[in-house]
Structures are given as structure tokens and as C-alpha cells.
N, C-alpha and C. Protein backbone atom coordinates (compact mmCIF):
# COMPACT_ATOMS: atom_id res chain seq x y z
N UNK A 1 12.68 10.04 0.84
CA UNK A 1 12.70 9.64 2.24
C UNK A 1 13.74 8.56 2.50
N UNK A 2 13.46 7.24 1.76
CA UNK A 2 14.56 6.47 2.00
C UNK A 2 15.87 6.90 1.92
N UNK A 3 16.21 7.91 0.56
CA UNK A 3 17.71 8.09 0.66
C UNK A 3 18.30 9.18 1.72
N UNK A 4 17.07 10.03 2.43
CA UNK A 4 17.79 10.90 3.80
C UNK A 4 17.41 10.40 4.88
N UNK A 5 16.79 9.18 5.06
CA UNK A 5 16.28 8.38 6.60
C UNK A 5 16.85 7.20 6.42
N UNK A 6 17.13 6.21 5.40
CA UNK A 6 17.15 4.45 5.45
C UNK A 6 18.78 4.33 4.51
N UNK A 7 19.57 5.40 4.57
CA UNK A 7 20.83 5.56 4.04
C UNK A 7 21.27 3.79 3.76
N UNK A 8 21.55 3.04 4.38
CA UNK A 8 22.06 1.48 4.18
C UNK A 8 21.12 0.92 3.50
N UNK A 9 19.90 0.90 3.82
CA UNK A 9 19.00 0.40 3.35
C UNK A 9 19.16 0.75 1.18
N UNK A 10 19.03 2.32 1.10
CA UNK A 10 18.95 3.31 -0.25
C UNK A 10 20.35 2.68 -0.95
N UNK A 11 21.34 2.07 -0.19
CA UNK A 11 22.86 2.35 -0.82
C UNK A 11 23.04 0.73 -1.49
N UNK A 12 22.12 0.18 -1.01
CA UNK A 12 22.09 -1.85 -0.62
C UNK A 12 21.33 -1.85 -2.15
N UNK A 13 19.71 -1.32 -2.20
CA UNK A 13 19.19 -1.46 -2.98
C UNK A 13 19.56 -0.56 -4.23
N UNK A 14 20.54 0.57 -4.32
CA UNK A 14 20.87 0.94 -5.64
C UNK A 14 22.37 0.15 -6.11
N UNK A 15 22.99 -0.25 -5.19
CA UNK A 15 24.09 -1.10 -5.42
C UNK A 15 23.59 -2.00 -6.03
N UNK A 16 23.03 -3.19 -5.75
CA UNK A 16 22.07 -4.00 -6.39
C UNK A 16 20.76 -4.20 -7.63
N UNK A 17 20.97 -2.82 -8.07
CA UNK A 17 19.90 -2.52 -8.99
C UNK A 17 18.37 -3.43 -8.67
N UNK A 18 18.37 -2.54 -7.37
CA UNK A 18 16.97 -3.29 -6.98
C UNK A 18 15.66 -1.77 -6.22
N UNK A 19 16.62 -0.59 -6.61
CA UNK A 19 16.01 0.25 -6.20
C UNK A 19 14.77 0.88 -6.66
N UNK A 20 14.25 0.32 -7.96
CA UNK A 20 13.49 0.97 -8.60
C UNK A 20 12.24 0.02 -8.39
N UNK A 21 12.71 -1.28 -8.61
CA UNK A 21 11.75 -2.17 -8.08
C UNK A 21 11.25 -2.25 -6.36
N UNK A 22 12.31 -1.88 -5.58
CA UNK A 22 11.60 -1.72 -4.08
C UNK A 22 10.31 -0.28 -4.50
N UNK A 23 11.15 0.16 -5.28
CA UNK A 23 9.69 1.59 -5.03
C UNK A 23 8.55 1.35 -5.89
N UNK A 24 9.02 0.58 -7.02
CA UNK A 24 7.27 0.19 -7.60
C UNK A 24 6.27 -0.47 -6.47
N UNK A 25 7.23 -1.45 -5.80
CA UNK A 25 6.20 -2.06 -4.73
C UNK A 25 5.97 -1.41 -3.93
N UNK A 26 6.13 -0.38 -3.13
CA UNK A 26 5.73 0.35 -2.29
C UNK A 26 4.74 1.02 -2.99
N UNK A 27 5.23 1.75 -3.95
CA UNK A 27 3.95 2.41 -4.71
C UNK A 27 2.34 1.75 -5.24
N UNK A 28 2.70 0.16 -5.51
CA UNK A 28 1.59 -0.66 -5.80
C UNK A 28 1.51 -0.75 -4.21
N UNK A 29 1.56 -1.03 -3.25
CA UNK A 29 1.24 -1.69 -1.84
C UNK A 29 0.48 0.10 -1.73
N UNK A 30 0.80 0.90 -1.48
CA UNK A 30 0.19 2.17 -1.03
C UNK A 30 -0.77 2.47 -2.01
N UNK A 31 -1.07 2.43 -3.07
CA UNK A 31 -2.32 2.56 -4.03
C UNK A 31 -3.57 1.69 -3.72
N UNK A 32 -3.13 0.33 -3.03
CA UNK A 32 -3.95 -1.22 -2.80
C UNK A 32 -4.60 -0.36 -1.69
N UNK A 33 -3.92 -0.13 -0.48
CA UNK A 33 -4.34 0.40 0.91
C UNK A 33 -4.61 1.65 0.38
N UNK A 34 -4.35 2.21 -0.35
CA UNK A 34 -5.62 3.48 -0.47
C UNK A 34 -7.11 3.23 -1.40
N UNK A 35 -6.75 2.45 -1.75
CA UNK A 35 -8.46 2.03 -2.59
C UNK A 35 -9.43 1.18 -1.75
N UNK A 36 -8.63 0.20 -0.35
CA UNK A 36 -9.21 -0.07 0.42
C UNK A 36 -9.79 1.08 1.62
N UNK A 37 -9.11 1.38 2.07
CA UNK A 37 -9.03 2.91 3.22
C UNK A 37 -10.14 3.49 2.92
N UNK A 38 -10.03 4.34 1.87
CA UNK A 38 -11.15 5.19 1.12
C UNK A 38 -12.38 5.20 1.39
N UNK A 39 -12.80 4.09 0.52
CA UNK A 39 -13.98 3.37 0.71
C UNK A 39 -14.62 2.91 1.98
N UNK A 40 -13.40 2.67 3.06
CA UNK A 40 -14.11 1.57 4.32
C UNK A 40 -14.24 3.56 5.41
N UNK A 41 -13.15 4.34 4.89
CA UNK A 41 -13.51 5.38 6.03
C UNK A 41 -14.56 6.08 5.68
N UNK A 42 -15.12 6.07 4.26
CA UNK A 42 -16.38 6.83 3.63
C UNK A 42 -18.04 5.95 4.43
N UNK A 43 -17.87 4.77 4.59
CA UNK A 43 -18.93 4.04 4.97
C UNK A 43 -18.85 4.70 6.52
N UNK A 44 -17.46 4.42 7.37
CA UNK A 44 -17.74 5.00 8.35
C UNK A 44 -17.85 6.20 8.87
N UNK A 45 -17.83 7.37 7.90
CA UNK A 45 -18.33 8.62 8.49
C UNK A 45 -20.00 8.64 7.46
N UNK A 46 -20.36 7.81 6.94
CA UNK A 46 -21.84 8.14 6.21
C UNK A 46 -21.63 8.48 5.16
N UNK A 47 -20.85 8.76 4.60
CA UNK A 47 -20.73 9.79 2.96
C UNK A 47 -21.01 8.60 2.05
N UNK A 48 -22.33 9.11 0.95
CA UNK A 48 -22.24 8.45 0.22
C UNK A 48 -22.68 9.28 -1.00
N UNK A 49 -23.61 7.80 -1.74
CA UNK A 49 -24.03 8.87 -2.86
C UNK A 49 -25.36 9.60 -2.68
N UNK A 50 -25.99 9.52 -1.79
CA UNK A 50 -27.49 10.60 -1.26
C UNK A 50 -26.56 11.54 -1.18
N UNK A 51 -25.35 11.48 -0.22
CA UNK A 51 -25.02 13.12 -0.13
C UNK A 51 -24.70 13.46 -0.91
N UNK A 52 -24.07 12.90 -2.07
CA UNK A 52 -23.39 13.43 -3.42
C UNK A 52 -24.07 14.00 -3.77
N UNK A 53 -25.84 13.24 -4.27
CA UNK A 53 -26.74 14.11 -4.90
C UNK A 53 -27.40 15.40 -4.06
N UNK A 54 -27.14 15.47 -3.17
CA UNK A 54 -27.66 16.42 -2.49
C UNK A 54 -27.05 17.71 -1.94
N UNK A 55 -25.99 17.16 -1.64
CA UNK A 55 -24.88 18.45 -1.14
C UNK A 55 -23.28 18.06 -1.83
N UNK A 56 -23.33 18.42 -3.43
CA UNK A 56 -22.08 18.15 -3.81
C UNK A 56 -20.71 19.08 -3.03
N UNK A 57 -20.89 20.06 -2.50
CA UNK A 57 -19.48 20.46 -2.34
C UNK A 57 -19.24 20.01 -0.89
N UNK A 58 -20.20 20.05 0.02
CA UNK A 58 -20.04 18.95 1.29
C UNK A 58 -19.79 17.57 1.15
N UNK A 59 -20.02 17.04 -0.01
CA UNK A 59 -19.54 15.59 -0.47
C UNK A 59 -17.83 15.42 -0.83
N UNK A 60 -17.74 16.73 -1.63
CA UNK A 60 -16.25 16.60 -1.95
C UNK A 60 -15.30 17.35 -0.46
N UNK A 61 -15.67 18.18 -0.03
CA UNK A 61 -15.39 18.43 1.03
C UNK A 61 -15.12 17.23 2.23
N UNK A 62 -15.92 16.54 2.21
CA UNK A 62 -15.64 14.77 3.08
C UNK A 62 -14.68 14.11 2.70
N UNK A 63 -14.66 14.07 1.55
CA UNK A 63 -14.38 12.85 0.14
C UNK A 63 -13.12 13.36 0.33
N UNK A 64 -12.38 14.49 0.30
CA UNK A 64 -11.11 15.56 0.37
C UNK A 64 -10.21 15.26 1.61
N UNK A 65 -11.23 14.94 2.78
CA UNK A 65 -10.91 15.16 4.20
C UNK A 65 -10.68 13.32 4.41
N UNK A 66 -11.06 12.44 4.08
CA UNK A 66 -11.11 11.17 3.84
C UNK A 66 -10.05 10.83 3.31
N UNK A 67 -9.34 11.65 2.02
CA UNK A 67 -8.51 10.96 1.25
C UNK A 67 -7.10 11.83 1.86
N UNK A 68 -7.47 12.75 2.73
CA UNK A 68 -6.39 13.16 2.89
C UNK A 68 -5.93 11.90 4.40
N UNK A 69 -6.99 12.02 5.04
CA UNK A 69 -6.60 10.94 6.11
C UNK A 69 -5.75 9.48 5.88
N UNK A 70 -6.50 8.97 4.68
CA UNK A 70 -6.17 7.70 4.56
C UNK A 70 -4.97 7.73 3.50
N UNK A 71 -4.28 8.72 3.16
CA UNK A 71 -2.87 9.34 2.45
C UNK A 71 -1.70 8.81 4.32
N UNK A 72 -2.47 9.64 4.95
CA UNK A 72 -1.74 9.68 5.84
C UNK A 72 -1.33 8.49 6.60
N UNK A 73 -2.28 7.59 7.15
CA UNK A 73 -2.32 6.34 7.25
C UNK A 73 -1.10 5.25 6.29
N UNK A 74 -1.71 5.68 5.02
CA UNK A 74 -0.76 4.72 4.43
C UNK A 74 1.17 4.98 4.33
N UNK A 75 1.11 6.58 4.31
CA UNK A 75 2.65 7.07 4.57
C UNK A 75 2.88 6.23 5.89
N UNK A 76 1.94 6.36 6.71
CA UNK A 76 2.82 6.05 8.32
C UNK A 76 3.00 4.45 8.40
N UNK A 77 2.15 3.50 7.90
CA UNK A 77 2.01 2.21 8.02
C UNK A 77 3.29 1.70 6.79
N UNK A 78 3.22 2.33 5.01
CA UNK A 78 3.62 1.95 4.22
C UNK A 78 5.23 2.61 3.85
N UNK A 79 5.16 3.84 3.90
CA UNK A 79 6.68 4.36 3.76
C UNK A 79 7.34 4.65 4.29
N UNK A 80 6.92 5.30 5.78
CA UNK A 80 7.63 5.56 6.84
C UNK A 80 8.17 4.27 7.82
N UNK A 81 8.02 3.12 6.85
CA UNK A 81 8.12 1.80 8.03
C UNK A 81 10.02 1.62 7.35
């Protein structure tokens, strides 16, 4: 993304041998906000572990639909910025 959207930005940080380190941190900053996300959108739709024990493929089915949301979230807030 950076090197076909943030061209000055991609050319600054590989000139500088700083490109590998901007993307570890993005990658640690988007892992942080997805272990937070997760968890806080699971409390707010109800999913927990009763449903786990009770209706596992409706659990992962949530759990699926949750992590795909809060993927999305963090692209738009964390990489797409």
C-alpha cells in the first residue's frame, strides 16, 4: 500500500533505511488494536463462553464476523492513515 499510495513517504523511508522499521511498528500498533477491538466488540454483541459451550459453530461464526470487523477498523484507522 505505502509503495502504490504514500510514493514520497515509501522513497524517504527506504532511502533512509528506515523502511522496515516503519512497518514493524505498524504491524505491532495493528496487532495491539486488534487484541483490544476483539475482545471489547465480543462483549458488545454478547458472545461469550456460554455460547461457546453451547453453540460452537454460531460462536465461531460471531468470533469470524468480529475479527473480520475489527481487521477492518484497524486497516482504516492504522494503515490506510
Amino acid at each position: 500500500f505505502i509503495k502504490e499510495h504514500r510514493k514520497g513517504r515509501y522513497t524517504t523511508l527506504l532511502s533512509e533505511c528506515r523502511l522496515n522499521e516503519y512497518l514493524h511498528k505498524i504491524d505491532l500498533e495493528a496487532s495491539e488494536m486488534l487484541e483490544i477491538i476483539i475482545p471489547s466488540l465480543a462483549v458488545e454483541r454478547g458472545i461469550d463462553e456460554d455460547l461457546k459451550t453451547h453453540d460452537m459453530l454460531g460462536w465461531v461464526a460471531e468470533m469470524n464476523n468480529i475479527k473480520a470487523r475489527a481487521e477492518e477498523i484497524v486497516l482504516r484507522e492504522v494503515v490506510y492513515v
